[in-house]
Structure formats: structure tokens, C-alpha cells
Protein backbone atom coordinates (compact mmCIF):
# COMPACT_ATOMS: atom_id res chain seq x y z
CA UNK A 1 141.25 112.20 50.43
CA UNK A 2 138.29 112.55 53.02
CA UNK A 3 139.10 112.66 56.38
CA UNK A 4 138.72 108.93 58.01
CA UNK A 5 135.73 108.22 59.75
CA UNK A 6 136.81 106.57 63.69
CA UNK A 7 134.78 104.23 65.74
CA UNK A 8 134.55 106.81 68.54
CA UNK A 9 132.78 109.26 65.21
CA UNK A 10 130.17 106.64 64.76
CA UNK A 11 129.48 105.93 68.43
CA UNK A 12 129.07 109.41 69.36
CA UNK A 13 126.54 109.72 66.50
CA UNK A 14 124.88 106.96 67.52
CA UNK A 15 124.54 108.53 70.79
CA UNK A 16 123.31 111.68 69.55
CA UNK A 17 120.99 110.50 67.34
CA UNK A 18 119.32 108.14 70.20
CA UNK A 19 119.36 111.27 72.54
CA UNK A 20 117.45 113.44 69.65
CA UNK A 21 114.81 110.89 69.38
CA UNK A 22 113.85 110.63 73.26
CA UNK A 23 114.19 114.48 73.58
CA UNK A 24 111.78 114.63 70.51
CA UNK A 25 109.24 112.58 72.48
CA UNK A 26 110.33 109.36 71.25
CA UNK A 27 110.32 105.63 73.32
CA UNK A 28 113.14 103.88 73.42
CA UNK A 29 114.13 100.21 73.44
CA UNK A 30 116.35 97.93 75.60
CA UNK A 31 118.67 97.69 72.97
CA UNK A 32 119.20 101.74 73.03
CA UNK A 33 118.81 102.53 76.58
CA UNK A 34 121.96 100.15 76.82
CA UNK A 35 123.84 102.48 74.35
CA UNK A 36 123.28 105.14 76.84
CA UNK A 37 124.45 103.38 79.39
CA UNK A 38 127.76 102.42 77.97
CA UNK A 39 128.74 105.54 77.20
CA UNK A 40 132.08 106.86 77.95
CA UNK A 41 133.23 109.90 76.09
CA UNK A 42 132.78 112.97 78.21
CA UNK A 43 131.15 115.05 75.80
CA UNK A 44 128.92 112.24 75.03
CA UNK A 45 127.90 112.06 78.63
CA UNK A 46 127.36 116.03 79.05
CA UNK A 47 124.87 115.89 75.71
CA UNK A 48 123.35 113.36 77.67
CA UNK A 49 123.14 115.30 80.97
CA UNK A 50 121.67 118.58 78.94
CA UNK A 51 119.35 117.15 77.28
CA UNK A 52 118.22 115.78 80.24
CA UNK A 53 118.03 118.69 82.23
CA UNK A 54 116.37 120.55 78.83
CA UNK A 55 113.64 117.92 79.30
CA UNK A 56 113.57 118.25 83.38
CA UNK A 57 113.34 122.56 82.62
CA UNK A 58 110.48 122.02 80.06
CA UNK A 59 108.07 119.58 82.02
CA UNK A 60 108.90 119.83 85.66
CA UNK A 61 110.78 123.60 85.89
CA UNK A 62 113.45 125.63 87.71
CA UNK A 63 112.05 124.67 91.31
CA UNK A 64 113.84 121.87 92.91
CA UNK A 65 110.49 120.30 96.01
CA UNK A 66 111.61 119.27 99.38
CA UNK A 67 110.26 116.20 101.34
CA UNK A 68 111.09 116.19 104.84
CA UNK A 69 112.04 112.70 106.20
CA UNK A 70 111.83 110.91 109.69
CA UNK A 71 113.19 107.70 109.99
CA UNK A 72 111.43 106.28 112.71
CA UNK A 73 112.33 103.07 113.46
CA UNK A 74 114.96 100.63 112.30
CA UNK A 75 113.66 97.49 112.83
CA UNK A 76 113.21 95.45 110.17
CA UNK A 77 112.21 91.11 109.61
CA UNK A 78 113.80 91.07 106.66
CA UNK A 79 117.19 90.25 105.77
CA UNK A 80 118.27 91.73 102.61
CA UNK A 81 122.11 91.08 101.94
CA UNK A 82 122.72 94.94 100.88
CA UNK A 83 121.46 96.74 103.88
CA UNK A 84 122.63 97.58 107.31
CA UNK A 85 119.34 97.18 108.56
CA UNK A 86 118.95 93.43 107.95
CA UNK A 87 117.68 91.19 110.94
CA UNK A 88 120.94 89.62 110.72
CA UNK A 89 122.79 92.72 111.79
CA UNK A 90 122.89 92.25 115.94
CA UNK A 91 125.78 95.16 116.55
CA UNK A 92 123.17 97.62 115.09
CA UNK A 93 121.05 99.45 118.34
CA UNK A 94 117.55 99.45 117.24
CA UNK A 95 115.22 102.07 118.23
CA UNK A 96 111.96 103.13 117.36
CA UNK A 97 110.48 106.74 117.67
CA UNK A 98 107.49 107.49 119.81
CA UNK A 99 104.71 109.15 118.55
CA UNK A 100 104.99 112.36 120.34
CA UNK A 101 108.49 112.62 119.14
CA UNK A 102 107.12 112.19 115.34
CA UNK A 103 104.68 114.38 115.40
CA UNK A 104 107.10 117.52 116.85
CA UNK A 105 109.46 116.22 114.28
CA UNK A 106 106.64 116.76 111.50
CA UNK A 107 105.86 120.08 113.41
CA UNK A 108 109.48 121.53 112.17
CA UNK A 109 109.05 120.15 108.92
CA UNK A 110 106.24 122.32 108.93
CA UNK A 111 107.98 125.23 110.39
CA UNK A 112 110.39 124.95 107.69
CA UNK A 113 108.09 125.48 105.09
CA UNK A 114 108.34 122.22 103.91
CA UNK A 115 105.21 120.59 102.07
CA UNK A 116 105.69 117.15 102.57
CA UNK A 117 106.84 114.95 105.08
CA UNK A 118 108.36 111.26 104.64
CA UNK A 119 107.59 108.67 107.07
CA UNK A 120 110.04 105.38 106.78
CA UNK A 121 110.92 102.76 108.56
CA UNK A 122 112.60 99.28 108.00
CA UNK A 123 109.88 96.80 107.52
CA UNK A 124 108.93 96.90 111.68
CA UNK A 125 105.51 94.73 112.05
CA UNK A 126 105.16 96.70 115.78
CA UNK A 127 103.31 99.29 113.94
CA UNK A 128 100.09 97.83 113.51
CA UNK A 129 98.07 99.43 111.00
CA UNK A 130 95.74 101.07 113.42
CA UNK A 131 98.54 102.75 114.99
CA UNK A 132 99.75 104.17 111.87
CA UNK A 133 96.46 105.32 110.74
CA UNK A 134 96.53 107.32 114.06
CA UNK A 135 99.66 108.62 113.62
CA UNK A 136 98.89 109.85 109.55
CA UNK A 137 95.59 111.56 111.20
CA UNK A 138 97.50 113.28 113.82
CA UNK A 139 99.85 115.02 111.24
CA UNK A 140 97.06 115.84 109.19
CA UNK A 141 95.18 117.24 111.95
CA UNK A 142 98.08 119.30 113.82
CA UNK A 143 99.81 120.35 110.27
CA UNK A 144 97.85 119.63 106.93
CA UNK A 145 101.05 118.34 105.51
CA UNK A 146 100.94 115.98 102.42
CA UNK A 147 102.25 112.30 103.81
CA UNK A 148 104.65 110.01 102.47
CA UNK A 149 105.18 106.50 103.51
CA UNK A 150 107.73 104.07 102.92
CA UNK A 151 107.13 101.37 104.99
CA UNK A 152 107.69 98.05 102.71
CA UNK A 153 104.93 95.45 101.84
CA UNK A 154 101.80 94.91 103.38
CA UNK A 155 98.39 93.60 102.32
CA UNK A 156 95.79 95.41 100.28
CA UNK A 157 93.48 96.39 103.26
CA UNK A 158 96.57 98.19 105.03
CA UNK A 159 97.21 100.37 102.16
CA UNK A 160 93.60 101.22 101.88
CA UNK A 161 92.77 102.05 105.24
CA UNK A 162 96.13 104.20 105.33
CA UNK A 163 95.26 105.32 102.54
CA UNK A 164 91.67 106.40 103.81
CA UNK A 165 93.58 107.95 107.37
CA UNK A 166 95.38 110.61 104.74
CA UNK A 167 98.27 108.81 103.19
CA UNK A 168 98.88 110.90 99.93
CA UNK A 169 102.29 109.34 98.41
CA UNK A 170 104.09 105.68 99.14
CA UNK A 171 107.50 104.85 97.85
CA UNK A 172 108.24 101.31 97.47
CA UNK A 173 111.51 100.88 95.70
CA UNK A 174 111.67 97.50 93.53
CA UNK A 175 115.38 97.53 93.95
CA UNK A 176 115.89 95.55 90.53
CA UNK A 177 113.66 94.15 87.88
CA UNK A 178 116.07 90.76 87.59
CA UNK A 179 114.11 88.04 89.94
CA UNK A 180 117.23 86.07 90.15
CA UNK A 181 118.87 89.44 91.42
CA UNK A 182 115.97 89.76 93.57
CA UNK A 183 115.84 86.49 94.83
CA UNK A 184 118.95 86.22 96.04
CA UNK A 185 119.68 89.60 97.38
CA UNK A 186 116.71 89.77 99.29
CA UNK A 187 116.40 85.72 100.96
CA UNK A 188 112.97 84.66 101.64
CA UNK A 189 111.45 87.56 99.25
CA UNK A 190 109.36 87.09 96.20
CA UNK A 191 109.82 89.76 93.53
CA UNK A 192 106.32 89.32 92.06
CA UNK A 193 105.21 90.61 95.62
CA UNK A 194 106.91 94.02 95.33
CA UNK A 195 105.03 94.12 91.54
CA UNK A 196 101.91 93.08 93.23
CA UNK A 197 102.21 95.77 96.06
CA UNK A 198 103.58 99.07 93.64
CA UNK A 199 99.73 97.76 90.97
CA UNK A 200 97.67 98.07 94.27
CA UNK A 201 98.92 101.56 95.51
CA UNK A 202 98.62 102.81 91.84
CA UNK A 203 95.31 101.05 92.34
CA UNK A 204 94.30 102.72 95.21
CA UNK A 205 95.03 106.20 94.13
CA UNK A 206 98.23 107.02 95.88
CA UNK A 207 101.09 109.36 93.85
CA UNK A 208 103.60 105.85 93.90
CA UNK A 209 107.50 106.20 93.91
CA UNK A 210 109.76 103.18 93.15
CA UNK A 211 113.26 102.78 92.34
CA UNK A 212 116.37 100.49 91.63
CA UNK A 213 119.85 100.15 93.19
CA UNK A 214 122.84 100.85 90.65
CA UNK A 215 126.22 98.47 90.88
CA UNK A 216 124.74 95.64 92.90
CA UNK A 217 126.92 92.91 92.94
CA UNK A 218 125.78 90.29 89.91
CA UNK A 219 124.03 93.55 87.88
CA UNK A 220 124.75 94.72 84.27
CA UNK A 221 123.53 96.72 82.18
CA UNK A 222 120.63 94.85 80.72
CA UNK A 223 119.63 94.67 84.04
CA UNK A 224 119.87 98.70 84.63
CA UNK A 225 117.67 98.99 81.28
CA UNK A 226 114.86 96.97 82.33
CA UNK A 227 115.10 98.53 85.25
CA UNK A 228 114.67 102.29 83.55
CA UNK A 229 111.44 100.22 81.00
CA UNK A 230 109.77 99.41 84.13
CA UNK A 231 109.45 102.89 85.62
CA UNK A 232 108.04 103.67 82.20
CA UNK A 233 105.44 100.73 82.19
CA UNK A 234 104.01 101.16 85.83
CA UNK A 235 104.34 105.10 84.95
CA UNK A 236 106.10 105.72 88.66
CA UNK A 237 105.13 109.02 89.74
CA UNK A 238 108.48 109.32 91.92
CA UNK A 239 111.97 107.64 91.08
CA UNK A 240 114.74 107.21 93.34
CA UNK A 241 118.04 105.80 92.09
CA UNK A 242 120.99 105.42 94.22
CA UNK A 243 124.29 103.60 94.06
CA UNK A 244 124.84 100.58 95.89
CA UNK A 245 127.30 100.99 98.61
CA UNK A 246 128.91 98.24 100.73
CA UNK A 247 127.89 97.72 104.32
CA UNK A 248 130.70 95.88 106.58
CA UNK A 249 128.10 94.63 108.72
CA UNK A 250 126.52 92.92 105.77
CA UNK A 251 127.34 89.87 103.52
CA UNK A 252 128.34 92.49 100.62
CA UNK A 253 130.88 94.17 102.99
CA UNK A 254 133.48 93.67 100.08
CA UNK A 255 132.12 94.19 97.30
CA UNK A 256 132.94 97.51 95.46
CA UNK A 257 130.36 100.40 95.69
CA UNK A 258 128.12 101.43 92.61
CA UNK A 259 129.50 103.73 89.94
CA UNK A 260 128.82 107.37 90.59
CA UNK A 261 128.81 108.52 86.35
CA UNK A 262 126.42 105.04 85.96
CA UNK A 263 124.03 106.24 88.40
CA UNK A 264 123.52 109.86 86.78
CA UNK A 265 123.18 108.10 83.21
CA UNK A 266 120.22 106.01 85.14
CA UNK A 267 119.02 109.80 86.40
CA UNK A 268 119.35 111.04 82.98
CA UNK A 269 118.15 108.51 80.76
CA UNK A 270 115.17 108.08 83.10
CA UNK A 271 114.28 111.47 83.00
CA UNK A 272 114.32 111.79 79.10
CA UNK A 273 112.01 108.81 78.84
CA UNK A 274 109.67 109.72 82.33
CA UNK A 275 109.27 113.37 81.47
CA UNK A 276 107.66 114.04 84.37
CA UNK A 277 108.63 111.74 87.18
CA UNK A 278 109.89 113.87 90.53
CA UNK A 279 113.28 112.14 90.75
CA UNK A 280 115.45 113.08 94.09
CA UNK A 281 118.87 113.98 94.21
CA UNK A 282 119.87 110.87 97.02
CA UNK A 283 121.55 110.61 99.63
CA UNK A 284 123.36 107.81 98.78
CA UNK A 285 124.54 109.96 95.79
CA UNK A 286 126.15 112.85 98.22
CA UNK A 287 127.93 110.34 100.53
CA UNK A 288 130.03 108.87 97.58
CA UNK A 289 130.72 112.36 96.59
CA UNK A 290 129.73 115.55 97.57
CA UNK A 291 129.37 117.35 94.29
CA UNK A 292 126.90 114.22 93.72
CA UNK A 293 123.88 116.23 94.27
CA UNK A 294 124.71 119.52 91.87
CA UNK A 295 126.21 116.89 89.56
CA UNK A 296 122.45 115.02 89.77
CA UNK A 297 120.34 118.34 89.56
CA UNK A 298 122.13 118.87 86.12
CA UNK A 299 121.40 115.10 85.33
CA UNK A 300 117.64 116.21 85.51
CA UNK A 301 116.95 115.38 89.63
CA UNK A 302 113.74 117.98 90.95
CA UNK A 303 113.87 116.79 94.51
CA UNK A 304 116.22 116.71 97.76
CA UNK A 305 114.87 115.17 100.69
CA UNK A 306 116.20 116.51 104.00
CA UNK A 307 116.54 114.30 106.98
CA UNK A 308 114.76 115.61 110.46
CA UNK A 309 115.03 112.50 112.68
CA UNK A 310 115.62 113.23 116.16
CA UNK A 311 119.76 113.69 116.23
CA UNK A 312 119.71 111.02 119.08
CA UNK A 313 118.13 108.20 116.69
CA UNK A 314 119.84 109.74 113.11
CA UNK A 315 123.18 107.45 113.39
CA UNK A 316 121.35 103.71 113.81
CA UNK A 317 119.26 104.38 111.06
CA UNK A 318 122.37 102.55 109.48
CA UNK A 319 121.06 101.45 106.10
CA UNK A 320 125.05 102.05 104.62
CA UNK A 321 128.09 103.83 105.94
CA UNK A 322 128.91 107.26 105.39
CA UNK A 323 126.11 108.86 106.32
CA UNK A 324 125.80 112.27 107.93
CA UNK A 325 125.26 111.65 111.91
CA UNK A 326 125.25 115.52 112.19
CA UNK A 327 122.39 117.63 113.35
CA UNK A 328 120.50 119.17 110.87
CA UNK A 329 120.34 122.73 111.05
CA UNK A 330 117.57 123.22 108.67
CA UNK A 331 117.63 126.90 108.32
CA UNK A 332 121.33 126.55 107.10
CA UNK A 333 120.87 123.84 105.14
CA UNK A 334 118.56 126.09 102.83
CA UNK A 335 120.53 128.80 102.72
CA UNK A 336 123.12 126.75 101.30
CA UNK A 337 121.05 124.85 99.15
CA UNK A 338 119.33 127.97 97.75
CA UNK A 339 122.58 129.52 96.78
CA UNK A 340 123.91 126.25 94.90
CA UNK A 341 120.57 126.12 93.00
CA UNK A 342 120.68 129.72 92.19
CA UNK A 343 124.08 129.83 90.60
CA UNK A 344 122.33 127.34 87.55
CA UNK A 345 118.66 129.19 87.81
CA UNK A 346 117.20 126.82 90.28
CA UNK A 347 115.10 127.69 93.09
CA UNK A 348 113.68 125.83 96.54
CA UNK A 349 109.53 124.90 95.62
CA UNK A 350 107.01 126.65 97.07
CA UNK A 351 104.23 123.90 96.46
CA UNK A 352 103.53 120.79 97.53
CA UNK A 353 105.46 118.87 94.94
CA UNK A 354 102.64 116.66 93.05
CA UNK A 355 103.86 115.22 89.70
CA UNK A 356 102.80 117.02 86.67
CA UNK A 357 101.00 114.36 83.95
């Protein structure tokens, strides 16, 4: 007699075959992007993982871009139940960063030899647009670097005329794709908004990032697949996919923190689909575990974003606990970094980092 075919047989097969078919080129639906998702087996999930870094090595390459980030100011109105910057938090200290400060922050970026710099903030109305569109001229002026915001909503004409200052990228995460999720995680906000926001700054020309929180309380994994068919539809040029992890200052304070394995299938399985999208190796990934960010460059991640706020602000940008309060010694950072990469025939990026249609 033939040996007995098992369950497991069948679903790694599945697996396989669904893995072949993206790698090949091939869409997927809801219904396998799910299969993905629910995978278990640990060879499964290392097929998955290669192939995803075969498809990150064929249309993005070895080099792994830096964006250099300043978090300069954590004010926000809004009142989102996940974060630690929510208006309801009062035992946070607020601050926000002068613009002198900034720009000597953006100066090291450049002296690092870093191509891009990131400029976020919770969503702080005190910057009027004006201000900001003096500020993006000022670092474009003093260091030709290519500009990243990621400064929430705001109407049309802002993006435009920040747009016109020198803005080059925004990142403007949707968070999830479920508007019950969305409604009641973030009180007062209207999901069609964010949709309306990410059309105009595709719109208006800027390279446009978004992404999606993984384990939020009330998520599955239908959820997690529309959120990964979304990306696709609005063809994201950036993707940034983080687990969610639990504030105590915040009305999720108990709830248990996202899954690190169901995050890297998100990485992976986005990748495969995206092709090309520069997807980041997050921080939230490295504070649940610190082989989170070698495990996410072999998921198919291209892009690490150092943080260079001032050391005296770095700690009350608070967004969830567990993050490194340390100053950043840049030059060691690399060296680090450089090696790690090395070892599985990565290196830094030279270049500015554009996306690659």
C-alpha cells in the first residue's frame, strides 16, 4: 500500500502551490492571502520567507535605504485608543522641536550620508502650513535632502503647497482597512478620510507610504488580507507594518501585543504581491524582539529608518513602550548594521531610495 496522504501533506501543498503562483507574477485573492496567513508549519513559513526575499533580491536588490527620522513634536488632537500619544494621555510631557534644532538635526542626517530625512509628528495643528513650507525649504536649501512627511490629515491645498515647498514622499498609514475597526479605535475619525487623503497625495505626485497595524484588539485575519489588497489597489509606494503593542497609558493597556511570526507573514506576503514597494524593517518589530529586524530583512524588508531626534526630546515621543531612549550614535549604528547585512549579502544604499516601478 501507498503511503497515506496527512492533512498537514495537503496544506503544505496548498501553500506551496499559492506561493509559486505569486512568485510567478500571479494576483492573489482574499481567500488565498488568508491561507498564508494561517500558516503554521515552520518549513511552510521559511518557503514563504524565501520566496519573499527571492522576489525582494530580483526587483528591489541587495541594498537595504536609510531614512533618517526626527520626531518633532508630540502633540497630537486626536485620541486614538492604541497610541501613547493620544490627547487623553496627560502624564505624557509634550514638547515640540524648534526649527533651528530640526534643521541641525537634518544637518547630521546629512553628515551621515543619509539620503532622506523623515519629518513626523503627532497630528500638532501649531504647525501651520506656512511654517512647514519654511521649514521643507530650509532643508532643501542648507542640504538637498529628499523629504519625508508624516504629519496625519490635512486638506488638499496643504499637501499641495508642501508639496510645491519640496515635499518628495508622505507616509500616511491607514492603520486598518475594517471601518468598524477604524471607527472605534480611532473616536471621532472617519476612515473614508484617511482614503480620501492617501488618493490626493498619489494625486499630487508625491512617492505615498501607508500601512496597517498587526494584532489590534477586534482584528483577524480577513481583516489583515484586505489590509495586504489595499496596498495593492492604491499601489503604495512605501509599506510599513508593525505589531500592535499595548500602551499602559492607553485604553488597550491590557490587551496582548501583536504576533511577531503574523507580522513577517504580512511583510512577506506583501512583498510577493507589491514587488516593488520599499517596506521598512520597524521599530516596533525590534522592540518585541531584537532579532526582529534580521528576521524582517529575510521576510523581504529594504529599509531601516534610524531615529536622530534630539536625545533630550527621544523618550516623550511615547507612541508605545519599549522604545530605545538611548542616544544614537550613528556612526556605530552602521557599523553594526553593515556587518549584520553583510553576513546574508546585504549592503547599506548609496541612493536616495525611490521605488523602482
Amino acid at each position: 500500500m501507498g503511503k497515506e496522504t496527512s492533512i498537514s501533506d495537503h496544506t503544505s501543498a496548498e501553500s506551496f502551490n499559492i506561493i509559486a503562483k505569486v512568485s510567478r507574477g500571479g494576483d492573489l485573492t482574499k481567500e488565498e492571502i488568508i491561507r498564508l496567513l494561517k500558516i503554521t508549519d515552520h518549513d511552510d513559513l521559511q518557503k514563504l520567507f524565501a520566496a519573499a526575499d527571492a522576489v525582494r533580491e530580483r526587483f528591489v536588490g541587495p541594498e537595504v535605504f536609510l531614512r533618517g527620522i526626527i520626531e518633532f513634536s508630540n502633540f497630537c488632537e486626536r485620541n486614538c485608543l492604541y497610541c501613547g500619544l493620544r490627547k487623553g494621555n496627560k502624564e505624557l510631557k509634550r514638547y515640540r522641536i524648534g526649527e533651528d534644532e530640526i534643521l541641525a538635526a537634518a544637518h547630521r542626517i546629512k553628515d551621515a550620508g543619509i539620503a532622506t530625512i523623515v519629518l513626523q509628528s503627532g497630528e500638532d495643528p501649531f504647525y501651520a502650513t506656512d511654517v512647514l513650507c519654511l521649514l521643507i525649504q530650509r532643508i532643501k536649501e542648507e542640504t538637498a535632502l529628499i523629504i519625508t512627511l508624516s504629519i496625519g490629515e490635512r486638506p488638499y491645498e496643504d499637501y499641495a503647497a508642501l508639496k510645491r515647498a519640496g515635499a518628495d514622499r508622505y507616509l500616511l498609514k491607514h492603520e486598518t482597512v475594517s471601518r468598524e475597526l477604524y471607527a472605534r479605535l480611532r473616536p471621532g475619525c472617519r476612515y473614508e478620510n484617511r482614503r480620501q487623503c492617501l488618493a490626493w497625495l498619489k494625486k499630487l505626485g508625491y512617492e505615498v507610504g501607508t500601512g496597517c497595524m498587526v494584532g489590534l484588539p477586534g482584528q483577524d485575519v480577513a481583516s489583515l488580507a484586505e489590509d495586504i489588497l489595499f496596498v495593492k489597489e492604491i499601489d503604495a509606494d512605501m509599506l510599513g507594518i508593525g505589531p500592535f503593542i499595548a500602551h499602559p497609558l492607553t485604553p488597550l493597556a491590557l490587551y496582548p501585543n501583536g504576533s511577531l511570526d503574523m507580522t513577517l507573514k504580512m511583510l512577506a506576503i506583501t512583498r510577493l504581491l507589491t514587488k516593488s514597494t520599499n517596506i521598512p524593517a520597524t521599530t516596533a518589530l525590534a522592540t518585541i524582539d531584537p532579532q526582529a529586524w534580521t528576521r524582517a530583512f529575510n521576510a523581504g524588508a529594504n529599509v531601516i529608518m534610524p531615529d536622530f531626534t534630539p536625545f533630550s526630546y527621544k523618550r516623550f515621543y511615547d507612541i508605545y513602550p519599549g522604545r530605545s531612549s538611548k542616544a544614537l550614535n550613528i556612526h556605530d549604528f552602521l557599523e553594526v548594521l553593515e556587518r549584520e547585512l553583510a553576513g546574508n549579502g546585504r549592503v547599506i544604499g548609496a541612493g536616495s531610495g525611490y521605488r523602482n516601478k
